[in-house]
Structure formats: C-alpha cells, structure tokens
PDB file of N, CA and C in Angstrom:
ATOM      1  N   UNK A   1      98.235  71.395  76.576  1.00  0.00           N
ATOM      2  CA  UNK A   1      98.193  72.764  77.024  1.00  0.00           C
ATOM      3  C   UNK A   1      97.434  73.577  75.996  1.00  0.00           C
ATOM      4  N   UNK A   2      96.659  74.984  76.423  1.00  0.00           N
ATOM      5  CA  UNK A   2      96.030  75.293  75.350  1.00  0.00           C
ATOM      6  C   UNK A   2      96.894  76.416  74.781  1.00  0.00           C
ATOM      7  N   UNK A   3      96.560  77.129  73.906  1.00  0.00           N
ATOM      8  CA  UNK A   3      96.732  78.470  73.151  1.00  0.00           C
ATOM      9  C   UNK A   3      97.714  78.893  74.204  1.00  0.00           C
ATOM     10  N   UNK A   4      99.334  79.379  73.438  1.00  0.00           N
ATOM     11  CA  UNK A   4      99.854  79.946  74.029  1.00  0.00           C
ATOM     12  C   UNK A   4      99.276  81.873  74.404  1.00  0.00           C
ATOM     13  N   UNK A   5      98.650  82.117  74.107  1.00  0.00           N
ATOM     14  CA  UNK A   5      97.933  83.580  74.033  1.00  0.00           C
ATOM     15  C   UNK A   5      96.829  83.244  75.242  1.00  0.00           C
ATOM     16  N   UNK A   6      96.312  82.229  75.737  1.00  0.00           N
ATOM     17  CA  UNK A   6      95.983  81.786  77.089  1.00  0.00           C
ATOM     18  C   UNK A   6      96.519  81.398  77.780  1.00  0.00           C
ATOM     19  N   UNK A   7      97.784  80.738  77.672  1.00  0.00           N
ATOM     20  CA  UNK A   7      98.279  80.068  78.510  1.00  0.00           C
ATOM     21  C   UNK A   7     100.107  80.407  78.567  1.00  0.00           C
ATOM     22  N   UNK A   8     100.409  82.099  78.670  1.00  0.00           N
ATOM     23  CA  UNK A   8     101.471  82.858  78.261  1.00  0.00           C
ATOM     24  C   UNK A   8     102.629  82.307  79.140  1.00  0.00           C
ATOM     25  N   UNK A   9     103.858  81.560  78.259  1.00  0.00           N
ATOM     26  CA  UNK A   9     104.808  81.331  79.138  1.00  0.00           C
ATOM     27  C   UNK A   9     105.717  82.442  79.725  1.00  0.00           C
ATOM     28  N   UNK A  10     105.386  82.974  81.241  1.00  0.00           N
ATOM     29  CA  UNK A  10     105.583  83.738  82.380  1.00  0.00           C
ATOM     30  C   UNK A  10     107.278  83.913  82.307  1.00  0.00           C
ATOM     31  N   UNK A  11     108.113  82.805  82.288  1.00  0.00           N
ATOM     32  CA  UNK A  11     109.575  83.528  82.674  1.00  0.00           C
ATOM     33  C   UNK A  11     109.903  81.990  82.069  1.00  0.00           C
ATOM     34  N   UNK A  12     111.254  82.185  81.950  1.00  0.00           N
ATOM     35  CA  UNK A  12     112.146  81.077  81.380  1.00  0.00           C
ATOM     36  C   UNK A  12     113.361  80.769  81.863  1.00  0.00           C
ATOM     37  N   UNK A  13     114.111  79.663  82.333  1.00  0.00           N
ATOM     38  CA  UNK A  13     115.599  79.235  82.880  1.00  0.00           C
ATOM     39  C   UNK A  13     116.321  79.160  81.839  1.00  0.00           C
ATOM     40  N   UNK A  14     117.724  79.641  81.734  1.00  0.00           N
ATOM     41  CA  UNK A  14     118.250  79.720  80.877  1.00  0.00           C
ATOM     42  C   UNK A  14     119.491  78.979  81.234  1.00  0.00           C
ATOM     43  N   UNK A  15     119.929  77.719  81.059  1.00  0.00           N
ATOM     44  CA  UNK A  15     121.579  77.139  81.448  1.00  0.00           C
ATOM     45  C   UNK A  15     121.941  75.509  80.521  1.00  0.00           C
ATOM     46  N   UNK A  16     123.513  75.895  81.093  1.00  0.00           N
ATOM     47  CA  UNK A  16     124.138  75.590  80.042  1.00  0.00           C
ATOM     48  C   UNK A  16     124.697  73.873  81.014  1.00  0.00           C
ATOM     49  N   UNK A  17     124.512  73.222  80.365  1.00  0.00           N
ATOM     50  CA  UNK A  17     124.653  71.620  80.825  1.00  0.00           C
ATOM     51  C   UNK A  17     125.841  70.630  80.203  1.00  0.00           C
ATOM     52  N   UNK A  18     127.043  70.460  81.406  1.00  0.00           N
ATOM     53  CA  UNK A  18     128.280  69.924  80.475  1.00  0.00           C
ATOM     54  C   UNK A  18     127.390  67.860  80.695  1.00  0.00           C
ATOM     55  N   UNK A  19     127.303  67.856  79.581  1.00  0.00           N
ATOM     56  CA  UNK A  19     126.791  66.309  79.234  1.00  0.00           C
ATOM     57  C   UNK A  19     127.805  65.276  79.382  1.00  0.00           C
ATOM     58  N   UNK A  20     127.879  64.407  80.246  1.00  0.00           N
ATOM     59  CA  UNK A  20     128.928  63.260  79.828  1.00  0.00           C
ATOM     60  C   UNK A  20     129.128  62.147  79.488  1.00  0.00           C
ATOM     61  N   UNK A  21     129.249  61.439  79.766  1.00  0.00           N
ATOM     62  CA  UNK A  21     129.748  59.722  79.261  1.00  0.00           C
ATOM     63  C   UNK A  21     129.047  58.750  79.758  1.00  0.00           C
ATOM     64  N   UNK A  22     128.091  59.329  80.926  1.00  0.00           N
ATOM     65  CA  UNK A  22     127.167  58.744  81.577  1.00  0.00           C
ATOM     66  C   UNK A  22     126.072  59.546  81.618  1.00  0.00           C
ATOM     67  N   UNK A  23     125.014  59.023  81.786  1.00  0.00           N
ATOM     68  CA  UNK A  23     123.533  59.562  81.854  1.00  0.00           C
ATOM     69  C   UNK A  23     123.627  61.165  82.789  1.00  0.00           C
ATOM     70  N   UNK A  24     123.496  61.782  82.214  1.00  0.00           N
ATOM     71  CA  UNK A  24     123.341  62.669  82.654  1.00  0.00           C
ATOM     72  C   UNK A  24     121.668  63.766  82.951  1.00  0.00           C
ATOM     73  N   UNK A  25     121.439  63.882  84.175  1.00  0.00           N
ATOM     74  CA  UNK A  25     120.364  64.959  84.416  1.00  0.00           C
ATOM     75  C   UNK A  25     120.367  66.442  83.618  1.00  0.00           C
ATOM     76  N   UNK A  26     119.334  66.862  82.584  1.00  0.00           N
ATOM     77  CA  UNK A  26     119.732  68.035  82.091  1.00  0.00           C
ATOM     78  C   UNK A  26     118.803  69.300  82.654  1.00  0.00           C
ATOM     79  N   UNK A  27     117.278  68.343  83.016  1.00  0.00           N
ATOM     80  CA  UNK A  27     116.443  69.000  83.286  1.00  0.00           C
ATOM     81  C   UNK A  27     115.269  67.744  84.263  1.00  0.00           C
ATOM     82  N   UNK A  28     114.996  68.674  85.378  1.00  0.00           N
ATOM     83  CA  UNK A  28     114.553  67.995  86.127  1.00  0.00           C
ATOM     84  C   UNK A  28     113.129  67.941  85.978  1.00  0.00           C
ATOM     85  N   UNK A  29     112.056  67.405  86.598  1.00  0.00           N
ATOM     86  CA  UNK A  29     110.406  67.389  86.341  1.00  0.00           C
ATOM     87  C   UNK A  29     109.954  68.223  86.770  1.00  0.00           C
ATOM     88  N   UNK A  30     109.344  68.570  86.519  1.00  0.00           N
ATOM     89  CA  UNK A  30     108.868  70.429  86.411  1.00  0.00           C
ATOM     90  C   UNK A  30     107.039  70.286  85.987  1.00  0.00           C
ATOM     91  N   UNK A  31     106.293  69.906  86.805  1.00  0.00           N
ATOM     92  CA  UNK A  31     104.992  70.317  86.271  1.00  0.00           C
ATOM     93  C   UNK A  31     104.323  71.274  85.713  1.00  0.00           C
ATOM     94  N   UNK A  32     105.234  72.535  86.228  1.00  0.00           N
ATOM     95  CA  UNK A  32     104.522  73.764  85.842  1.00  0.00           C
ATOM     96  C   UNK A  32     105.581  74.483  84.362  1.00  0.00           C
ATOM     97  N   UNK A  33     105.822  73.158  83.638  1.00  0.00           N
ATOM     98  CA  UNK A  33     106.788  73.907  82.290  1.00  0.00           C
ATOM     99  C   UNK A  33     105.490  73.730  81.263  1.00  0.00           C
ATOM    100  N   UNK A  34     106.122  74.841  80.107  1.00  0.00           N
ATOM    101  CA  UNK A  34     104.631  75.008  79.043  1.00  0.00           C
ATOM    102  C   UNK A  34     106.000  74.645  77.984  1.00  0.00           C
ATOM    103  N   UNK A  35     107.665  74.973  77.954  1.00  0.00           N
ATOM    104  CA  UNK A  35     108.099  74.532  76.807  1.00  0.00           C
ATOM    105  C   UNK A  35     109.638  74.273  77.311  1.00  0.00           C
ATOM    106  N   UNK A  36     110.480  74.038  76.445  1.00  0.00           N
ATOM    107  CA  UNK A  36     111.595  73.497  76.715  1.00  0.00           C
ATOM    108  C   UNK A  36     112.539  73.377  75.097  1.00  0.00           C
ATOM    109  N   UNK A  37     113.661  73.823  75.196  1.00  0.00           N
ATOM    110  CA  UNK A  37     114.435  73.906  73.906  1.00  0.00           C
ATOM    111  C   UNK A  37     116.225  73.527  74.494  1.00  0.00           C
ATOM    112  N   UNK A  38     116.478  72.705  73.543  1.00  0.00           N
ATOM    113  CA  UNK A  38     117.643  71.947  74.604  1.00  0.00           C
ATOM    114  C   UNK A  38     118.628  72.471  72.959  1.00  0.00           C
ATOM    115  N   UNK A  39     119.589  72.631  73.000  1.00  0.00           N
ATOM    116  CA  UNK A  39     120.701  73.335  71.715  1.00  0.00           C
ATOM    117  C   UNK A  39     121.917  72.659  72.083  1.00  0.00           C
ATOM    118  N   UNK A  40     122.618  71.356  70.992  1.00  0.00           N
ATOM    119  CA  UNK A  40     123.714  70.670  71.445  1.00  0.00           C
ATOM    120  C   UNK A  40     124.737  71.837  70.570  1.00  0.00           C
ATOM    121  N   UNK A  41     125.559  72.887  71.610  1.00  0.00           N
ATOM    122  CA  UNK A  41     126.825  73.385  70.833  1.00  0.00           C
ATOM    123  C   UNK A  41     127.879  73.089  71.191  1.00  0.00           C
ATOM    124  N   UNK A  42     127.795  71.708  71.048  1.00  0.00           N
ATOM    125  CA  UNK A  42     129.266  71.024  71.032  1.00  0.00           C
ATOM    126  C   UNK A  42     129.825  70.371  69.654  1.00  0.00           C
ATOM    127  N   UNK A  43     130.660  69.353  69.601  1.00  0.00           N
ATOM    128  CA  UNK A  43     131.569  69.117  68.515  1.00  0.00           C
ATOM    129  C   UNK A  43     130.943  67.402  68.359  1.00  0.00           C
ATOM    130  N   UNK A  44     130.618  66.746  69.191  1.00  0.00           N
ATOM    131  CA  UNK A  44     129.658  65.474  69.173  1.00  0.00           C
ATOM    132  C   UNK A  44     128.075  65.100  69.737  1.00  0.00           C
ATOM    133  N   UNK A  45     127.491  64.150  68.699  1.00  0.00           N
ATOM    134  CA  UNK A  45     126.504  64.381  68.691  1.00  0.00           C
ATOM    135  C   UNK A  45     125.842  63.668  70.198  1.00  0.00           C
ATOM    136  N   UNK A  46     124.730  64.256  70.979  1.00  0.00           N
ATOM    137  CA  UNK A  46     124.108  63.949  72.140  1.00  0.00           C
ATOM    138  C   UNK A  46     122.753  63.429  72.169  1.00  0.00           C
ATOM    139  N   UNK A  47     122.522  62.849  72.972  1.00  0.00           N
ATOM    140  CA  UNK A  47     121.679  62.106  72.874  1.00  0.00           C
ATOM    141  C   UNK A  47     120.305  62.158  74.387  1.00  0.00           C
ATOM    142  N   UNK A  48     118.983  62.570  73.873  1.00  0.00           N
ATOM    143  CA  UNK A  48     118.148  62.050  75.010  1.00  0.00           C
ATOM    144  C   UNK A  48     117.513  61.839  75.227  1.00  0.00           C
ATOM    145  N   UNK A  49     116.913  61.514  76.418  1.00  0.00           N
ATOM    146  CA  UNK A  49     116.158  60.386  77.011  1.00  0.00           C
ATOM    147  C   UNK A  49     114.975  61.396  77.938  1.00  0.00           C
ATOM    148  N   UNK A  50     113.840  60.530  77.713  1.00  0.00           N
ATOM    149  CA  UNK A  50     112.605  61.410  78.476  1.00  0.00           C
ATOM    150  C   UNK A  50     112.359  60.127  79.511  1.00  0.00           C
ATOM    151  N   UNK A  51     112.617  60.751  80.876  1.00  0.00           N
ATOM    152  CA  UNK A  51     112.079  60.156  81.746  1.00  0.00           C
ATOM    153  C   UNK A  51     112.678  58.955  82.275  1.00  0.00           C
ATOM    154  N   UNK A  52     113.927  58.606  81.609  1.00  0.00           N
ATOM    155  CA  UNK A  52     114.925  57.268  81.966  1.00  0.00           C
ATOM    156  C   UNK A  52     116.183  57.814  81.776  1.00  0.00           C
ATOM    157  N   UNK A  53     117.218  56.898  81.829  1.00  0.00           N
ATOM    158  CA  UNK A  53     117.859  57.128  81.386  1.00  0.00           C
ATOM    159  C   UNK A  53     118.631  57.130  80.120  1.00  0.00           C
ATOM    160  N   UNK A  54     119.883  57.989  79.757  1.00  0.00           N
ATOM    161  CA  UNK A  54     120.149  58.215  78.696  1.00  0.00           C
ATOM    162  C   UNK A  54     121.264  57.257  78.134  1.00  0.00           C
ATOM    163  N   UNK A  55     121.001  56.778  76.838  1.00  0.00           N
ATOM    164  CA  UNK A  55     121.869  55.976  76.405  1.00  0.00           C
ATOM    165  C   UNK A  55     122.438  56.188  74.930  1.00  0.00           C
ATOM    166  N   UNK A  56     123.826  55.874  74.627  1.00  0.00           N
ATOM    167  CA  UNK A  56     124.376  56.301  73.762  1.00  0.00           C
ATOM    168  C   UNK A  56     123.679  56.004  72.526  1.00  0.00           C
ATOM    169  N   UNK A  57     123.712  56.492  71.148  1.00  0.00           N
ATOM    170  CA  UNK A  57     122.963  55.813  70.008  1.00  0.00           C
ATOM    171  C   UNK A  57     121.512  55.159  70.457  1.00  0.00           C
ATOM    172  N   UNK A  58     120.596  55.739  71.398  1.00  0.00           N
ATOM    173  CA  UNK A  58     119.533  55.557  71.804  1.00  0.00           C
ATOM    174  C   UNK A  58     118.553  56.885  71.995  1.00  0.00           C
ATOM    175  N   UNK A  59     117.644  56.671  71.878  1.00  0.00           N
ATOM    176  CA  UNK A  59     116.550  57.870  72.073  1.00  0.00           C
ATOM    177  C   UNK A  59     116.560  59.502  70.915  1.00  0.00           C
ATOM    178  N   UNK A  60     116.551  60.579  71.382  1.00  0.00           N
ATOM    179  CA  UNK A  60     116.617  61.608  70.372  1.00  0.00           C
ATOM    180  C   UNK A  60     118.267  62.189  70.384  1.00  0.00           C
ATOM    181  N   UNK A  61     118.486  62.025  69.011  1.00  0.00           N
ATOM    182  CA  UNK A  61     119.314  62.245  68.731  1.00  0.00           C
ATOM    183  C   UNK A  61     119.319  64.311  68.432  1.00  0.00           C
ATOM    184  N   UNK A  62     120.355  65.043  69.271  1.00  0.00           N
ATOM    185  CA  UNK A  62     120.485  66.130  68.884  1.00  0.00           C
ATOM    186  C   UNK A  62     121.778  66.185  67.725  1.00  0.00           C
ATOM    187  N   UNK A  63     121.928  66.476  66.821  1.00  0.00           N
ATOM    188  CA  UNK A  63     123.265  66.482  66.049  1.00  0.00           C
ATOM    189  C   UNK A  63     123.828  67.630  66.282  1.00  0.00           C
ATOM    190  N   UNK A  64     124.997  67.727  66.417  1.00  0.00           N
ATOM    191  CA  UNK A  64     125.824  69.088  66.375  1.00  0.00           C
ATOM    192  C   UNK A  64     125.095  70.319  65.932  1.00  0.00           C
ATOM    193  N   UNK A  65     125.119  70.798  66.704  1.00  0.00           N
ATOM    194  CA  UNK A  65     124.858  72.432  66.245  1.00  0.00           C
ATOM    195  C   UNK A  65     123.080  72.406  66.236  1.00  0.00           C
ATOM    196  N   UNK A  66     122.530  71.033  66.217  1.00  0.00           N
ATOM    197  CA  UNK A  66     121.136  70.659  66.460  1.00  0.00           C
ATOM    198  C   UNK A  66     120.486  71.157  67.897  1.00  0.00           C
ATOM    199  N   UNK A  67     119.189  70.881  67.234  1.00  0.00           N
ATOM    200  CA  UNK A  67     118.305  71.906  68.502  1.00  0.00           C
ATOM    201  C   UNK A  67     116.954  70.214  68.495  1.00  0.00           C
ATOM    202  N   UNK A  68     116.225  70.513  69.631  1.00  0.00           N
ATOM    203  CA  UNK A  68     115.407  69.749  69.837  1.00  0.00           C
ATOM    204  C   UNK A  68     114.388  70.102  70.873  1.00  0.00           C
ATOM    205  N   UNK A  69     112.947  70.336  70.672  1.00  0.00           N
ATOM    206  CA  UNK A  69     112.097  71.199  71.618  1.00  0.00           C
ATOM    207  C   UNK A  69     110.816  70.330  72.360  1.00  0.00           C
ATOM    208  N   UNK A  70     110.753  70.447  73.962  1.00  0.00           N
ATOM    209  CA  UNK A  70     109.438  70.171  73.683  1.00  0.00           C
ATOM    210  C   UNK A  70     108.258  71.378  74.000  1.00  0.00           C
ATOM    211  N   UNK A  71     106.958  71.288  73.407  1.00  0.00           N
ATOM    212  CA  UNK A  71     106.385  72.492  73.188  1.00  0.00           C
ATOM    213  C   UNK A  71     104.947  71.993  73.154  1.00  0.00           C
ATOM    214  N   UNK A  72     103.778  72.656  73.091  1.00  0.00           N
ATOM    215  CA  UNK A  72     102.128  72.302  73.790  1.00  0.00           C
ATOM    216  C   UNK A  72     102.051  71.044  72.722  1.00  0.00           C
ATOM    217  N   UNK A  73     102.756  70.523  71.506  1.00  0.00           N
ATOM    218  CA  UNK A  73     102.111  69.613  70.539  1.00  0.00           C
ATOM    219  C   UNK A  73     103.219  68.614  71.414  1.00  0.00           C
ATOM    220  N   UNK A  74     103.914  68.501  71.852  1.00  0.00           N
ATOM    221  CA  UNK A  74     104.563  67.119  72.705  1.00  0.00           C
ATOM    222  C   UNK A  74     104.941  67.348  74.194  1.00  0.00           C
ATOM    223  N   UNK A  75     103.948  67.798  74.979  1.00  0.00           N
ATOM    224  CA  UNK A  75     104.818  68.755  75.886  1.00  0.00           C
ATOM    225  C   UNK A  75     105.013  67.050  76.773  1.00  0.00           C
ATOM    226  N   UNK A  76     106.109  67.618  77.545  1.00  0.00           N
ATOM    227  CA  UNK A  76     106.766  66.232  78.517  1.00  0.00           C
ATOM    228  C   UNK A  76     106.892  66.892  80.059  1.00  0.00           C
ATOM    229  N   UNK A  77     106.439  66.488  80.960  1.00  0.00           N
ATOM    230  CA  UNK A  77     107.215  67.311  82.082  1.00  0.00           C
ATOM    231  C   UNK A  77     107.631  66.608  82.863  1.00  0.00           C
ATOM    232  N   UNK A  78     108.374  65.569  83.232  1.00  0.00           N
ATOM    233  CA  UNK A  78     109.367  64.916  83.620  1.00  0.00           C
ATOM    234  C   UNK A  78     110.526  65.315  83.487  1.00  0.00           C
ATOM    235  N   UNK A  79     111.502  64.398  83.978  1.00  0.00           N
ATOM    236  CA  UNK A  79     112.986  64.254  83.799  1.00  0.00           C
ATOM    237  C   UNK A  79     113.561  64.364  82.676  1.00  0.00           C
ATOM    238  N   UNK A  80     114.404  64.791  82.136  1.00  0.00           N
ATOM    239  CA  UNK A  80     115.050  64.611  80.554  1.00  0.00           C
ATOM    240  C   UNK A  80     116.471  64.254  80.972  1.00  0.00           C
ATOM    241  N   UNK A  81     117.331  63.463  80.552  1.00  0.00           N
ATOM    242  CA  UNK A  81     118.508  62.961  80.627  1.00  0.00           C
ATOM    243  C   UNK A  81     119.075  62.946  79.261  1.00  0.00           C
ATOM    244  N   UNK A  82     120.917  63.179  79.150  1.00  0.00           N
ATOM    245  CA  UNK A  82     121.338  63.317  78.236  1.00  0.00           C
ATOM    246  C   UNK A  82     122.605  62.610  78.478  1.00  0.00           C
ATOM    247  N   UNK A  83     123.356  62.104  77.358  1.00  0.00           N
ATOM    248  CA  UNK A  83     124.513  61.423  77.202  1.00  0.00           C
ATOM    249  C   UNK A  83     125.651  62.025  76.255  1.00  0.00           C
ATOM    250  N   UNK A  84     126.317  62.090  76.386  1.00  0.00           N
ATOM    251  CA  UNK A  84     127.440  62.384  74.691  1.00  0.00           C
ATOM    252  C   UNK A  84     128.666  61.548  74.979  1.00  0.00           C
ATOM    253  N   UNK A  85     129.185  61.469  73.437  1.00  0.00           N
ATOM    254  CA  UNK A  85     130.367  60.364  73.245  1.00  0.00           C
ATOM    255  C   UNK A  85     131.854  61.960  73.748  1.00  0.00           C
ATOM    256  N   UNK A  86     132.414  61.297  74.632  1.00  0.00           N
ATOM    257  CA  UNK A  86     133.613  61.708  74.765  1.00  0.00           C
ATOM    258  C   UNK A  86     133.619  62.627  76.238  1.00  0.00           C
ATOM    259  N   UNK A  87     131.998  62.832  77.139  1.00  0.00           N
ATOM    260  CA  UNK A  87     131.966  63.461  78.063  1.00  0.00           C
ATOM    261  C   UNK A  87     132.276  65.255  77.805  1.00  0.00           C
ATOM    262  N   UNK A  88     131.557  65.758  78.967  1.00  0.00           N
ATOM    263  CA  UNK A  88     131.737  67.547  79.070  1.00  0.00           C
ATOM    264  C   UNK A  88     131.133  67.859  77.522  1.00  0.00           C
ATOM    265  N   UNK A  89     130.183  67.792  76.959  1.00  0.00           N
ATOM    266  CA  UNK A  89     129.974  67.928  75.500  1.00  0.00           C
ATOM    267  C   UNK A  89     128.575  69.532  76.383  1.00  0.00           C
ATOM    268  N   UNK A  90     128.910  70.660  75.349  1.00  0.00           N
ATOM    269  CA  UNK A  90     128.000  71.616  76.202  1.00  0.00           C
ATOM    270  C   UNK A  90     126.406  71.586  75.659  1.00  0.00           C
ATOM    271  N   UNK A  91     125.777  71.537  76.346  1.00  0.00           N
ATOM    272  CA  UNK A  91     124.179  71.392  76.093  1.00  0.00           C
ATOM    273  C   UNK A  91     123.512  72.535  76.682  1.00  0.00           C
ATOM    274  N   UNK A  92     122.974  73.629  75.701  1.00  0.00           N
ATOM    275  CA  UNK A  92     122.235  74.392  76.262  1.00  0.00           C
ATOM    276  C   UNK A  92     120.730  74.324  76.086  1.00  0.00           C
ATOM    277  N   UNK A  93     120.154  74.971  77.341  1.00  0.00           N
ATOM    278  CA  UNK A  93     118.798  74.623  77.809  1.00  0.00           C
ATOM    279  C   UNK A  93     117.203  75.461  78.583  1.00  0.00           C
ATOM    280  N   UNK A  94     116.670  75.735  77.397  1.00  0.00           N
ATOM    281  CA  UNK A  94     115.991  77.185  78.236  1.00  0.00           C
ATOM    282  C   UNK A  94     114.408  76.137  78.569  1.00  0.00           C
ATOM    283  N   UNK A  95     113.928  76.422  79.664  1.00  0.00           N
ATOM    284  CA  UNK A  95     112.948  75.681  79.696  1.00  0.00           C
ATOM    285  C   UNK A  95     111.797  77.154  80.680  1.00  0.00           C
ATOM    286  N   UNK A  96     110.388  77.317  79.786  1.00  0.00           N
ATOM    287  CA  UNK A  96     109.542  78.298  79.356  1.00  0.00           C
ATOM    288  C   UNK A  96     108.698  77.764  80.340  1.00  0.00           C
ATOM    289  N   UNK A  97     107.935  78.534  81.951  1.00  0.00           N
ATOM    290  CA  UNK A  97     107.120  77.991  82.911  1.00  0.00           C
ATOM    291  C   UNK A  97     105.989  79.197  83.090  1.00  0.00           C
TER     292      UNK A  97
END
C-alpha cells in the first residue's frame, strides 16, 4: 500500500473478541483494510494465526496486555484467527479501511 497521506485510512471497526479454546475467527478477509491492531486485555497469553487456523503455542504470540499490528510494511488481508489457554480471554480489535 502506498503513503498513508495517499492512501488515508477512511473509517475504522472497533470490537471486542471473547477468544477461546478453539480457533477462533477474530477478523474476517477484508480486501479493502489498509491496517489492523488486535490488543490481548486479558490475563493469558493469545495466540494468532493469519489465514489458518489458530493453534496454541503456535504462530504470533500476543502477551498480556500485548498489542500486535498489521500495517502498509506487512499488510495481510485475509482471515486472522485466534486461540487462548483457558477460553473467553478478551481480544480487542480495530481494523483501519
């Protein structure tokens, strides 16, 4: 994607995603996203997956209170899936179109 000052992200979704024990959908494929910022504020650490599914101690690790973005230097626009140990773990999620 080029220059955000050309290419101005227009409006943004803002929600909050209870993650569980199984692969969970956090954010769906979206061609027309320019960014994406996923914020684990829960008490265990979550985990995810671009474009498959999500597996425990596999893929990007968010740590507590951790943040994880994608943005024009990695942008992804697919599926993102997420997992956490113990289920309902809250994952928040603004994704920039």
């Amino acid at each position: 994607m080029g220059d955000p000052l050309m290419w101005p992200i227009d409006s943004a979704t803002d929600t909050l995603v209870a993650v569980e024990i199984t692969s969970t959908l956090v954010l769906a494929a979206n061609p027309k996203r320019m960014d994406a910022v996923f914020v684990n504020d829960s008490n265990k650490p979550i985990y995810l997956a671009r474009g498959n599914a999500a597996v425990l101690n596999e893929g990007i690790l968010i740590p507590v209170n951790g943040r994880y973005e994608i943005n024009r230097n990695n942008l992804f626009l697919g599926a993102v899936y997420a997992i956490a140990e113990g289920g309902a773990k809250n994952l928040t999620v603004s994704e920039g179109i």
